[in-house]
PDB file of N, CA and C in Angstrom:
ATOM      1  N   UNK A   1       0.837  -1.186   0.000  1.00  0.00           N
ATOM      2  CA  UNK A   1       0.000   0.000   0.000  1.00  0.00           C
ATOM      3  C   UNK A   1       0.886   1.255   0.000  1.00  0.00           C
ATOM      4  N   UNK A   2       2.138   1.480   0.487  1.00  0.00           N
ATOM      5  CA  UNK A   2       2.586   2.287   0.619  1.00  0.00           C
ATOM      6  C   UNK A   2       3.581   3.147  -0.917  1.00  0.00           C
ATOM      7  N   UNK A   3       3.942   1.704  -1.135  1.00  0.00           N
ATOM      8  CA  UNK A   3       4.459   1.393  -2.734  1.00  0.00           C
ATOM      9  C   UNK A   3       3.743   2.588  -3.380  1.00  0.00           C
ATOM     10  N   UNK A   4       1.936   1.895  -3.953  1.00  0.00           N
ATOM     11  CA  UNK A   4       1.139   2.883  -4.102  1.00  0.00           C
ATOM     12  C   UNK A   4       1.225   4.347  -3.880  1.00  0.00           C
ATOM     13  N   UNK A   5       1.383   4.417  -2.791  1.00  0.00           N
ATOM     14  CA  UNK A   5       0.778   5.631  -2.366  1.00  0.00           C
ATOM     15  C   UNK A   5       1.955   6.544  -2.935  1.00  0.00           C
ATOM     16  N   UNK A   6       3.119   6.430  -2.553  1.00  0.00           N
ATOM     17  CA  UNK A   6       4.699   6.871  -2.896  1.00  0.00           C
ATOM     18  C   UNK A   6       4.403   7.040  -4.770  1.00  0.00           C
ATOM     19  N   UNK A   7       3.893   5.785  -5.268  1.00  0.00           N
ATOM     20  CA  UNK A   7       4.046   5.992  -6.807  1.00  0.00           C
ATOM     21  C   UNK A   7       3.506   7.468  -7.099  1.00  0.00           C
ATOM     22  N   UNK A   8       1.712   6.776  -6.727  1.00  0.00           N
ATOM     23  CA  UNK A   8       0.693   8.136  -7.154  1.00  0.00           C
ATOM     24  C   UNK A   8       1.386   9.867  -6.621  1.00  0.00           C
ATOM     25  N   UNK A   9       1.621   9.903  -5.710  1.00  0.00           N
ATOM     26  CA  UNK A   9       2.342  11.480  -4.989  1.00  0.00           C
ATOM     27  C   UNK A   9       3.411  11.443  -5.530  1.00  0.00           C
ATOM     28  N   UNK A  10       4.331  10.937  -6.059  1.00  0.00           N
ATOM     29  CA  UNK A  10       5.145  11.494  -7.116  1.00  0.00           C
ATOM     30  C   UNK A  10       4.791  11.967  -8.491  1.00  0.00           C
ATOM     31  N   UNK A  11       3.881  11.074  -9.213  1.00  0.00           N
ATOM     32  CA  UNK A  11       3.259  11.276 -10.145  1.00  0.00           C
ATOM     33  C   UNK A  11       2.690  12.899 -10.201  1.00  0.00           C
ATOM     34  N   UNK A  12       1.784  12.843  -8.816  1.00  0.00           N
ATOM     35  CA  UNK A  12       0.516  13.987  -8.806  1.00  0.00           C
ATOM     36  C   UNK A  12       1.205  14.940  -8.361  1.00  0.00           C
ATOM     37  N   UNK A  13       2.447  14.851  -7.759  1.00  0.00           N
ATOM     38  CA  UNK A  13       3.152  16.254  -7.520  1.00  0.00           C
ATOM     39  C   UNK A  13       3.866  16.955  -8.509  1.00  0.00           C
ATOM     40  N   UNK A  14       4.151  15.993  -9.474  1.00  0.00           N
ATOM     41  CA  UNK A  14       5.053  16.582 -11.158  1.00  0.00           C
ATOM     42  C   UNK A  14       3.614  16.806 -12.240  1.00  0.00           C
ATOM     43  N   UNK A  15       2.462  17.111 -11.714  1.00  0.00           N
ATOM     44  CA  UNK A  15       1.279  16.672 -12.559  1.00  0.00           C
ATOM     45  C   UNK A  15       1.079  16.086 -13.582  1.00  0.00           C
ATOM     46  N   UNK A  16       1.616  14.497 -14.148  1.00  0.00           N
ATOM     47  CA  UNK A  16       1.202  13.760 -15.077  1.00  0.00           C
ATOM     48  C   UNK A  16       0.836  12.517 -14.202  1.00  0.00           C
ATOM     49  N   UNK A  17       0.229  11.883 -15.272  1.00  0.00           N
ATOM     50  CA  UNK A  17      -0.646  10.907 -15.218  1.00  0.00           C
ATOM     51  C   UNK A  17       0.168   9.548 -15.167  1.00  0.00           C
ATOM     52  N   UNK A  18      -0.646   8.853 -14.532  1.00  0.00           N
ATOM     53  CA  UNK A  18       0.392   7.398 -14.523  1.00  0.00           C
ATOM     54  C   UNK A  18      -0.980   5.661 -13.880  1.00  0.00           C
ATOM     55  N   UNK A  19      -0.440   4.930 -14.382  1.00  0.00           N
ATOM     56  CA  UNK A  19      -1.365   4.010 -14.256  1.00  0.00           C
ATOM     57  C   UNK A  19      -0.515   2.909 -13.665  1.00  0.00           C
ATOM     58  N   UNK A  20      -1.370   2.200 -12.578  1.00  0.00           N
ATOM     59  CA  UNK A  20      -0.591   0.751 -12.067  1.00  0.00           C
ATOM     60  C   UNK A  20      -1.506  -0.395 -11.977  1.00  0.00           C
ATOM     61  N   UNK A  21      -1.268  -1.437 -12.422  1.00  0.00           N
ATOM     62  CA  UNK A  21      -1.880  -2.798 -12.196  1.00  0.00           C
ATOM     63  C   UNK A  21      -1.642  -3.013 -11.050  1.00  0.00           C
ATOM     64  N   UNK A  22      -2.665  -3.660 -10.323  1.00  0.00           N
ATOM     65  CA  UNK A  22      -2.617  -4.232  -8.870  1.00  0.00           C
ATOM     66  C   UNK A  22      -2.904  -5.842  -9.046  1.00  0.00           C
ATOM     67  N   UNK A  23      -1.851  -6.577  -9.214  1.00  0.00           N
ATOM     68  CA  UNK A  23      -1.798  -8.107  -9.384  1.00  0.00           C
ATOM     69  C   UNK A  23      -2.373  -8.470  -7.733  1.00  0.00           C
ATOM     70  N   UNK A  24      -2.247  -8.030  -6.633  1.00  0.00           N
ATOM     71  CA  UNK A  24      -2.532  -8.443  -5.489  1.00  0.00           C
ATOM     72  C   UNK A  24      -4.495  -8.651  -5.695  1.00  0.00           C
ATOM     73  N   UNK A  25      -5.206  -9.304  -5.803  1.00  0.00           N
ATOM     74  CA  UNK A  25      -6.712  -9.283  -5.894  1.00  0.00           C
ATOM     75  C   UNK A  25      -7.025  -8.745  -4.260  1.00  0.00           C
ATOM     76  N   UNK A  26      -6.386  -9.343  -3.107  1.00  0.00           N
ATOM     77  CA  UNK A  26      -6.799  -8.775  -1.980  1.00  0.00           C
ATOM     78  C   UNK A  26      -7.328  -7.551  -1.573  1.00  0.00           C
ATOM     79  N   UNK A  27      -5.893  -6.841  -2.448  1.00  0.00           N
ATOM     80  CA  UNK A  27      -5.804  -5.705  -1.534  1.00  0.00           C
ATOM     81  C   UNK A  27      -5.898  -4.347  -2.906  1.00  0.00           C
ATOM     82  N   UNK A  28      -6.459  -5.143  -3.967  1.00  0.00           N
ATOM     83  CA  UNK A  28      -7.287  -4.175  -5.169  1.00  0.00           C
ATOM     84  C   UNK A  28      -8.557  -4.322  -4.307  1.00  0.00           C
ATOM     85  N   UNK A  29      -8.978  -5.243  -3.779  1.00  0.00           N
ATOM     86  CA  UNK A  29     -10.565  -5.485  -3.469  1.00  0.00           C
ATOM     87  C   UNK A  29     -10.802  -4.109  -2.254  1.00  0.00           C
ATOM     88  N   UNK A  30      -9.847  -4.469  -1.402  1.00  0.00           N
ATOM     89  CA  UNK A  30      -9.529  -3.221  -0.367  1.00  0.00           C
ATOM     90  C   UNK A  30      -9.692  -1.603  -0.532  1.00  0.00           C
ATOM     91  N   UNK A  31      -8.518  -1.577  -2.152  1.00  0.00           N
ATOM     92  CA  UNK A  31      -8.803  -0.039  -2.325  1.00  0.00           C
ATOM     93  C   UNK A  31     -10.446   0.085  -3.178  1.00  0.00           C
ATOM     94  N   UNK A  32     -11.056  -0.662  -3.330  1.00  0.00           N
ATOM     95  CA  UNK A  32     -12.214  -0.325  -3.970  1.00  0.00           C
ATOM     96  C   UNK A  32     -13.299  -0.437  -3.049  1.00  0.00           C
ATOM     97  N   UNK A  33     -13.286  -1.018  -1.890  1.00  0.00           N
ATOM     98  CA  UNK A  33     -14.249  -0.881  -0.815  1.00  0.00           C
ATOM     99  C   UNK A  33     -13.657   0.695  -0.114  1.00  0.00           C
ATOM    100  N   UNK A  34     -12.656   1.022  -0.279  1.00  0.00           N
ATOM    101  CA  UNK A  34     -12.301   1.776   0.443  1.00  0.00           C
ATOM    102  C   UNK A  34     -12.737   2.991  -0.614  1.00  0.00           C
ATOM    103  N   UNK A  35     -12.369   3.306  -1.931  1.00  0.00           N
ATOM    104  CA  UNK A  35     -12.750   4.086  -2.693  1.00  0.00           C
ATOM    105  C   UNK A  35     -14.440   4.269  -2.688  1.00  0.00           C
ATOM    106  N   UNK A  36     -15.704   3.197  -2.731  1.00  0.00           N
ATOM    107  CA  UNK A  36     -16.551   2.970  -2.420  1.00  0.00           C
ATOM    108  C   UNK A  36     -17.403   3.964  -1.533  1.00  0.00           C
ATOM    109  N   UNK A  37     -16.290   4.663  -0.398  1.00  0.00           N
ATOM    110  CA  UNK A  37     -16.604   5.623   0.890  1.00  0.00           C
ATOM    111  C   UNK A  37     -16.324   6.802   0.484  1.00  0.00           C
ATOM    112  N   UNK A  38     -15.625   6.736  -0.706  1.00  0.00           N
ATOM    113  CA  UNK A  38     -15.229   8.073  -0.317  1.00  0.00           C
ATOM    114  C   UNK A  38     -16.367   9.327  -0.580  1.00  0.00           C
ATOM    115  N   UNK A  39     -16.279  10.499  -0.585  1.00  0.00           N
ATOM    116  CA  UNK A  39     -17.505  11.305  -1.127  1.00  0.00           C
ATOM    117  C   UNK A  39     -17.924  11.732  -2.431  1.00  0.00           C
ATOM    118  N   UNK A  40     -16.936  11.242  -3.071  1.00  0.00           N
ATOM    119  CA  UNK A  40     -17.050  11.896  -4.705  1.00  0.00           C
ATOM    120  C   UNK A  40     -17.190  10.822  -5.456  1.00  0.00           C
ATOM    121  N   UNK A  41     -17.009   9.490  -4.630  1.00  0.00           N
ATOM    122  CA  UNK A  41     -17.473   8.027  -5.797  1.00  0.00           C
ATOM    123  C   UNK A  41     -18.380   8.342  -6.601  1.00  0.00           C
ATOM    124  N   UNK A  42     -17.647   7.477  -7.605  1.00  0.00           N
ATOM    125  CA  UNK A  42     -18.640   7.492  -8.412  1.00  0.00           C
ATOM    126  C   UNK A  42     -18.645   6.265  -9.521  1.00  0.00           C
ATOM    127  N   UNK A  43     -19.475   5.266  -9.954  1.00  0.00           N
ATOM    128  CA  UNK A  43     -19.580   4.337 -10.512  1.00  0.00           C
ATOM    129  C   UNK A  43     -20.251   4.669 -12.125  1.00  0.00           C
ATOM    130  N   UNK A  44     -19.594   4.101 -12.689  1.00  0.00           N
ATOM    131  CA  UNK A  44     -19.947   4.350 -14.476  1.00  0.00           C
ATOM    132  C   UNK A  44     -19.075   3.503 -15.085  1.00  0.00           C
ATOM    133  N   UNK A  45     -19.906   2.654 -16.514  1.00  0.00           N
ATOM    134  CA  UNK A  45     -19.661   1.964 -17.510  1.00  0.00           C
ATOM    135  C   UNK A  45     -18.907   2.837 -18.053  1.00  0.00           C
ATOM    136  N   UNK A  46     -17.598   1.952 -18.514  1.00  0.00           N
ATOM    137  CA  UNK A  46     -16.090   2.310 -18.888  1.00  0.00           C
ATOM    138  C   UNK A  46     -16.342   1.552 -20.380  1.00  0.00           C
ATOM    139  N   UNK A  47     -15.332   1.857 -20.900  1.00  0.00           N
ATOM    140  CA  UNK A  47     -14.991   1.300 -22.218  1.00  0.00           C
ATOM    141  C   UNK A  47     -15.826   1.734 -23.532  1.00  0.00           C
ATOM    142  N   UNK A  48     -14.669   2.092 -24.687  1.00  0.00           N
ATOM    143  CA  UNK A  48     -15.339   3.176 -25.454  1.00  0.00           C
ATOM    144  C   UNK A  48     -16.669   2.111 -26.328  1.00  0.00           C
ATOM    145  N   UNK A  49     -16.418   0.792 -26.626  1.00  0.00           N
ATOM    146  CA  UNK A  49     -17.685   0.386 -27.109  1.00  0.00           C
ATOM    147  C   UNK A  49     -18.870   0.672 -26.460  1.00  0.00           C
ATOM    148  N   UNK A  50     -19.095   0.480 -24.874  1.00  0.00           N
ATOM    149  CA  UNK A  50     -20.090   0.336 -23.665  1.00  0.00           C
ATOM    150  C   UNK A  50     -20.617   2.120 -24.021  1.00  0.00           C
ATOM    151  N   UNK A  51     -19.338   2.632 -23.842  1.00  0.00           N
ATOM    152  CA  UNK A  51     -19.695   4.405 -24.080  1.00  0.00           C
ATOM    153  C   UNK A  51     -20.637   5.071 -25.130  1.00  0.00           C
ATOM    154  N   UNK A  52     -19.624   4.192 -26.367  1.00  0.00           N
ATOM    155  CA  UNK A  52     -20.624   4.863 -27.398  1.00  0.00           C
ATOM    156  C   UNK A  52     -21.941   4.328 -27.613  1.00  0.00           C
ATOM    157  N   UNK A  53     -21.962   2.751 -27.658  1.00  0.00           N
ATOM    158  CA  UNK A  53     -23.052   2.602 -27.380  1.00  0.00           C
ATOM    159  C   UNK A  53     -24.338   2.924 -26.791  1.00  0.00           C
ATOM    160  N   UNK A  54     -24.378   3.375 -25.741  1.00  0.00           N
ATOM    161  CA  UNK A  54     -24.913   4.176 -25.018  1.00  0.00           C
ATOM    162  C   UNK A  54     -25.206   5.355 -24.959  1.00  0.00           C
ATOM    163  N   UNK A  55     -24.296   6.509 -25.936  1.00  0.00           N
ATOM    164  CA  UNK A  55     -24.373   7.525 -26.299  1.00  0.00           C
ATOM    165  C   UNK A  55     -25.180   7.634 -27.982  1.00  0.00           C
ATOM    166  N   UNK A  56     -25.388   6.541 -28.722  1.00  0.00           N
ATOM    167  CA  UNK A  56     -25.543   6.687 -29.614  1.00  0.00           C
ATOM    168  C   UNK A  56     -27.195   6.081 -29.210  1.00  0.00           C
ATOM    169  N   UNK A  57     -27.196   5.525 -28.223  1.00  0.00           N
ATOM    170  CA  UNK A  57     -29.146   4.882 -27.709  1.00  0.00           C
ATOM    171  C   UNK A  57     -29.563   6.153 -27.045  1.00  0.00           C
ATOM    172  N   UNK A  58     -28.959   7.572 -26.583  1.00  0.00           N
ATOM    173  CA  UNK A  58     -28.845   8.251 -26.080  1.00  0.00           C
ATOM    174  C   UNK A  58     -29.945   9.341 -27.420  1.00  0.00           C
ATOM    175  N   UNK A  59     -29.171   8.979 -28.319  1.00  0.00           N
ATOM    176  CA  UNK A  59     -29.593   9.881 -29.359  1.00  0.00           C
ATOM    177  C   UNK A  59     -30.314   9.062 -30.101  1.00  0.00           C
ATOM    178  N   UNK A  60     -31.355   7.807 -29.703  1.00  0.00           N
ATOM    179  CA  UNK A  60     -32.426   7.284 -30.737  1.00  0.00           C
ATOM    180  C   UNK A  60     -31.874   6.132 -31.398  1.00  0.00           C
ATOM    181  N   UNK A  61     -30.657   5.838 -31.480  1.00  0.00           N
ATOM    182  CA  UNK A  61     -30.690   4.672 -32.660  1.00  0.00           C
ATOM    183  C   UNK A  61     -30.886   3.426 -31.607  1.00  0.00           C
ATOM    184  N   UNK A  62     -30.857   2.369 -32.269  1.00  0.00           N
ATOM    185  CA  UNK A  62     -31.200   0.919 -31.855  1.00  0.00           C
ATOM    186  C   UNK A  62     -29.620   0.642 -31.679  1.00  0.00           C
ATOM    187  N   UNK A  63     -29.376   0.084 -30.920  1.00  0.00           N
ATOM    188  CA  UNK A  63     -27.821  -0.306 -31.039  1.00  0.00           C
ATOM    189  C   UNK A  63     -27.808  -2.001 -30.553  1.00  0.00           C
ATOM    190  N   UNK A  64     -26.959  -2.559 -30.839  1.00  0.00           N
ATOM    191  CA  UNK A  64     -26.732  -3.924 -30.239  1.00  0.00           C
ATOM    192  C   UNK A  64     -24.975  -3.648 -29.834  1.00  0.00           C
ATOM    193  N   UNK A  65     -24.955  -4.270 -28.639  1.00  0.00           N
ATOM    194  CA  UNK A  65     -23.401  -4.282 -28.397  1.00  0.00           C
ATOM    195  C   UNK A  65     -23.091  -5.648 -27.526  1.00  0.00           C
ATOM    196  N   UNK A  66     -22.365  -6.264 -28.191  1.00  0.00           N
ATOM    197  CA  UNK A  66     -21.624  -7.154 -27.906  1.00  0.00           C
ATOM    198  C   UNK A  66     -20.513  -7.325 -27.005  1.00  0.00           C
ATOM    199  N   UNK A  67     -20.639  -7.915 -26.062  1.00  0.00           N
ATOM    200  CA  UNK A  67     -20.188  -7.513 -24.454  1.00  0.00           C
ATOM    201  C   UNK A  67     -20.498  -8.631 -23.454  1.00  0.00           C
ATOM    202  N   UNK A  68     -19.703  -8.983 -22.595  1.00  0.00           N
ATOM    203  CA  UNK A  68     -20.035  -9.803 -21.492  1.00  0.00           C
ATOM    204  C   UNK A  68     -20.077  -8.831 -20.434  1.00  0.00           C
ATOM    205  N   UNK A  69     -21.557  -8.522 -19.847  1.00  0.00           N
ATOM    206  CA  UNK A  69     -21.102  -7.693 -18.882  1.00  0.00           C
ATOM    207  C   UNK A  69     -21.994  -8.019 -17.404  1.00  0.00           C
ATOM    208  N   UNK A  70     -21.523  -7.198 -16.106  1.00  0.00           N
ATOM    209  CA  UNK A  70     -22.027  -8.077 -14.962  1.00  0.00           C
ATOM    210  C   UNK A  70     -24.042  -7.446 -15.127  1.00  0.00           C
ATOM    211  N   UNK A  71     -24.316  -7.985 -14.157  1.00  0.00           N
ATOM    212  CA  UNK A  71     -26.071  -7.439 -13.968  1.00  0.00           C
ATOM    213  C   UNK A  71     -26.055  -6.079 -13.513  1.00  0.00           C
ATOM    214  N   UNK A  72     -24.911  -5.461 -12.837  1.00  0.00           N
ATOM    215  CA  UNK A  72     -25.052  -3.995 -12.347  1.00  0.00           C
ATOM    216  C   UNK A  72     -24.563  -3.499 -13.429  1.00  0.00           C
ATOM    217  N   UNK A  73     -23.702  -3.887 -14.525  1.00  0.00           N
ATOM    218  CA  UNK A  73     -23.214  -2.842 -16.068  1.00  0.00           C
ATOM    219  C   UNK A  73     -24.847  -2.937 -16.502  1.00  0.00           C
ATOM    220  N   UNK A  74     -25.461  -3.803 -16.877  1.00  0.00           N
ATOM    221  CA  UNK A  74     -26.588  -4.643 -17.357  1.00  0.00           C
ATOM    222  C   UNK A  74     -27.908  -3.158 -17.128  1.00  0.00           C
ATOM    223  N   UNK A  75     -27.884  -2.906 -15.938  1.00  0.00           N
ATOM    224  CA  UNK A  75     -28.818  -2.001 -15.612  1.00  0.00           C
ATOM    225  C   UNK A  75     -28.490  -0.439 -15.765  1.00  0.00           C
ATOM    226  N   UNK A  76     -27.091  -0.364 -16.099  1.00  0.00           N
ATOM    227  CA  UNK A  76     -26.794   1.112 -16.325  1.00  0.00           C
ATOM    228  C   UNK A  76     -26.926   1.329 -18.108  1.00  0.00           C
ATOM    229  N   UNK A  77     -26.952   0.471 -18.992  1.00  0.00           N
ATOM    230  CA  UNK A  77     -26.851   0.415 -20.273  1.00  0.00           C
ATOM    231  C   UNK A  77     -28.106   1.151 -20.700  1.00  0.00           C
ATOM    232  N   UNK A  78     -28.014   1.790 -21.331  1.00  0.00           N
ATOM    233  CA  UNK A  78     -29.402   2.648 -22.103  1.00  0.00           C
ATOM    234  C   UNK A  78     -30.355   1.840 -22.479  1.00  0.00           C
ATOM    235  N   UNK A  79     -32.073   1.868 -22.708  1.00  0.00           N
ATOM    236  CA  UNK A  79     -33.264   1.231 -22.932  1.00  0.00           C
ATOM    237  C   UNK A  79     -32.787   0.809 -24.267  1.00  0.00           C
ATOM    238  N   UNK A  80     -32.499   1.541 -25.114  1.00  0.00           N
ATOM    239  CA  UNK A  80     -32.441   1.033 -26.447  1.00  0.00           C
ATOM    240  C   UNK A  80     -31.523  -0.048 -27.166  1.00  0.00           C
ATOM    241  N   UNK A  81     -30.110   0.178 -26.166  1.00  0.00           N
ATOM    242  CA  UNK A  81     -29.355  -0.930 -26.342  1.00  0.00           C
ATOM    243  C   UNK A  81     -29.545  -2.870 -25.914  1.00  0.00           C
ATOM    244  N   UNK A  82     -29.127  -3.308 -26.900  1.00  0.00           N
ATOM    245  CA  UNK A  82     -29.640  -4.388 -26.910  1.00  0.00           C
ATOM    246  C   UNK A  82     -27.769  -4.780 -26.677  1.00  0.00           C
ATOM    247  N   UNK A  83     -27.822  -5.915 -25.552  1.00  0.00           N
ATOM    248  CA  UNK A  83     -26.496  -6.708 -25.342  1.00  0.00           C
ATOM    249  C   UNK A  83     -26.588  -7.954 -25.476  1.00  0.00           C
ATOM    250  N   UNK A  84     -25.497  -8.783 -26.539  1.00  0.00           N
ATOM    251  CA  UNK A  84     -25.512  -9.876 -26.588  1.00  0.00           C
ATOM    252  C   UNK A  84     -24.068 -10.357 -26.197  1.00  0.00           C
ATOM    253  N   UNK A  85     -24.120 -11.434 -25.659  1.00  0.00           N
ATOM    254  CA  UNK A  85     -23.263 -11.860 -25.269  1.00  0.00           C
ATOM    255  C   UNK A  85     -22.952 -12.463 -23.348  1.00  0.00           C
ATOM    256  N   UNK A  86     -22.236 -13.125 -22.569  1.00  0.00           N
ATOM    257  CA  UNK A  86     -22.479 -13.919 -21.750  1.00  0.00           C
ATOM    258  C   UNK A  86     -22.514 -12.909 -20.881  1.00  0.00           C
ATOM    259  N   UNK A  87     -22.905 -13.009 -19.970  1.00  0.00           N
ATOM    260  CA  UNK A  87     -22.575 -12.710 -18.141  1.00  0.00           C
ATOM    261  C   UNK A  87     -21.418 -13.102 -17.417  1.00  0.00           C
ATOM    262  N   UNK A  88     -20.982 -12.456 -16.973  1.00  0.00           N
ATOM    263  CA  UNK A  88     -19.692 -12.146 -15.672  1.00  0.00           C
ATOM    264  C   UNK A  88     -20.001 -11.724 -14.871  1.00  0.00           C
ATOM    265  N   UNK A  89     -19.269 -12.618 -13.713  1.00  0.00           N
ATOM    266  CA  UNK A  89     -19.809 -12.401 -12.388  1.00  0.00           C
ATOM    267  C   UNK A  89     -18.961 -10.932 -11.624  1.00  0.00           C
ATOM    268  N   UNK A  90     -17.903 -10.993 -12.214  1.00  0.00           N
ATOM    269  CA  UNK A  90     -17.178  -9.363 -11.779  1.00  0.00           C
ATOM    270  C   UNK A  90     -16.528  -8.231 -12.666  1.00  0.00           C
ATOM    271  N   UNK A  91     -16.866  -7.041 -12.375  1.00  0.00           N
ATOM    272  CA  UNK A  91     -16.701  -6.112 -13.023  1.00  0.00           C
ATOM    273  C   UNK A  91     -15.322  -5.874 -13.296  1.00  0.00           C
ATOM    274  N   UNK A  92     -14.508  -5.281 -14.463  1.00  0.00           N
ATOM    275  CA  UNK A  92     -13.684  -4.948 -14.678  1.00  0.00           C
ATOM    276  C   UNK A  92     -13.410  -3.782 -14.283  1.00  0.00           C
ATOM    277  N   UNK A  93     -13.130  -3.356 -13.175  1.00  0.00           N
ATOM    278  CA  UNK A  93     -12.554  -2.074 -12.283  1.00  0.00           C
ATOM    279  C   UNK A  93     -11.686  -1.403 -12.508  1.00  0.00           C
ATOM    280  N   UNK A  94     -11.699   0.152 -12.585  1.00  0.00           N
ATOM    281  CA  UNK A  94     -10.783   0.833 -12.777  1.00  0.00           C
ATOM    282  C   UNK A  94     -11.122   1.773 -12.158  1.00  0.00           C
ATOM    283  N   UNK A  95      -9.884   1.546 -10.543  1.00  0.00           N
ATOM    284  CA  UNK A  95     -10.041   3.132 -10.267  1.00  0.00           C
ATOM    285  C   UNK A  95      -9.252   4.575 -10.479  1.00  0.00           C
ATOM    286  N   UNK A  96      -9.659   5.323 -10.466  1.00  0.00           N
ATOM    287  CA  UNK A  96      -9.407   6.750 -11.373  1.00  0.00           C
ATOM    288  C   UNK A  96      -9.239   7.970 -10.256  1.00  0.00           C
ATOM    289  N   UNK A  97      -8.201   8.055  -9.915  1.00  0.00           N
ATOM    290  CA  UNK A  97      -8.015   9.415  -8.944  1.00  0.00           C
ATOM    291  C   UNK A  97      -7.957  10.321  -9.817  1.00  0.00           C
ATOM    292  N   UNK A  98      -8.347  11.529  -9.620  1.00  0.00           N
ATOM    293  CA  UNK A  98      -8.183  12.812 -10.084  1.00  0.00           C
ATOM    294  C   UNK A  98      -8.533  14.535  -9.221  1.00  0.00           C
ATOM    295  N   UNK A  99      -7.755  15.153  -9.921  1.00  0.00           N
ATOM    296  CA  UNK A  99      -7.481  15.920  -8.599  1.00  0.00           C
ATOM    297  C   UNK A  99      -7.585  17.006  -9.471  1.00  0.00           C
ATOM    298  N   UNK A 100      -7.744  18.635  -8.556  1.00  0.00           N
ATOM    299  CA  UNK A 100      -7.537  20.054  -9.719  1.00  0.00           C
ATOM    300  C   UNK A 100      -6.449  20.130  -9.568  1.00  0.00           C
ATOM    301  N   UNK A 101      -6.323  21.259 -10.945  1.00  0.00           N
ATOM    302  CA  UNK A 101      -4.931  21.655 -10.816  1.00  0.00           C
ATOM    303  C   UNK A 101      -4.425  22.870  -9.203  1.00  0.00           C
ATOM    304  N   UNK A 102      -3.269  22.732  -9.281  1.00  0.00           N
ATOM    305  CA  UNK A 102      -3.013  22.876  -7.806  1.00  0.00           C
ATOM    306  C   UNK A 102      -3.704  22.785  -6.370  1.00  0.00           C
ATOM    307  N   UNK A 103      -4.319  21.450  -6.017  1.00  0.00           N
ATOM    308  CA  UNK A 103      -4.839  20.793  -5.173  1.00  0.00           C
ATOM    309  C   UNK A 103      -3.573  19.856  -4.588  1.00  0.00           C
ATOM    310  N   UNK A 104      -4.033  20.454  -3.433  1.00  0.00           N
ATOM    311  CA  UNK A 104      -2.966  19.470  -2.417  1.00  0.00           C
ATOM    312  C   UNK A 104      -3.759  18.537  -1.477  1.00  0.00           C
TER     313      UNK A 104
END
């Protein structure tokens, strides 16, 4: 955890961007219960197919998108989109810090 923390505050103190895989499943599960609390959570379908899709049922067309996705992606997907393809039992997570510029 600390690893982490040291990466991101170097990163966010030179202000660019930087991304890390968390091979540990434990203690990814951890920062996302923990992210979960915080006050600005916020949960939303990722990925530019899921996106546009959704943006384009947004604006009337019929869309089909092809996707394995869990029952909570399932219910955020627009009325018009139609999904084919299997079910997964867990979401593909990505969490996303972001901060203003000069925020400490």
């Amino acid at each position: 955890m600390e690893e982490l923390r040291k990466s991101f505050a170097y990163y966010f103190r030179n202000g660019a961007a930087t991304e890390r895989y968390v091979a540990n499943s434990t203690l990814f599960d951890v920062l996302v219960k923990q992210a979960e609390r915080l006050q600005h959570y916020r949960y939303s379908v990722g990925g530019n197919a899921a996106v546009m899709a959704m943006r384009m049922s947004q604006e009337g067309c019929q869309v089909l998108l092809a996707a394995s996705l869990t029952s909570r992606h399932l219910e955020l997907i627009a009325p018009y989109t139609k999904v084919v393809g299997g079910s997964v039992q867990r979401d593909d997570i990505h969490l996303i810090l972001e901060y203003k510029a000069g925020e400490k």
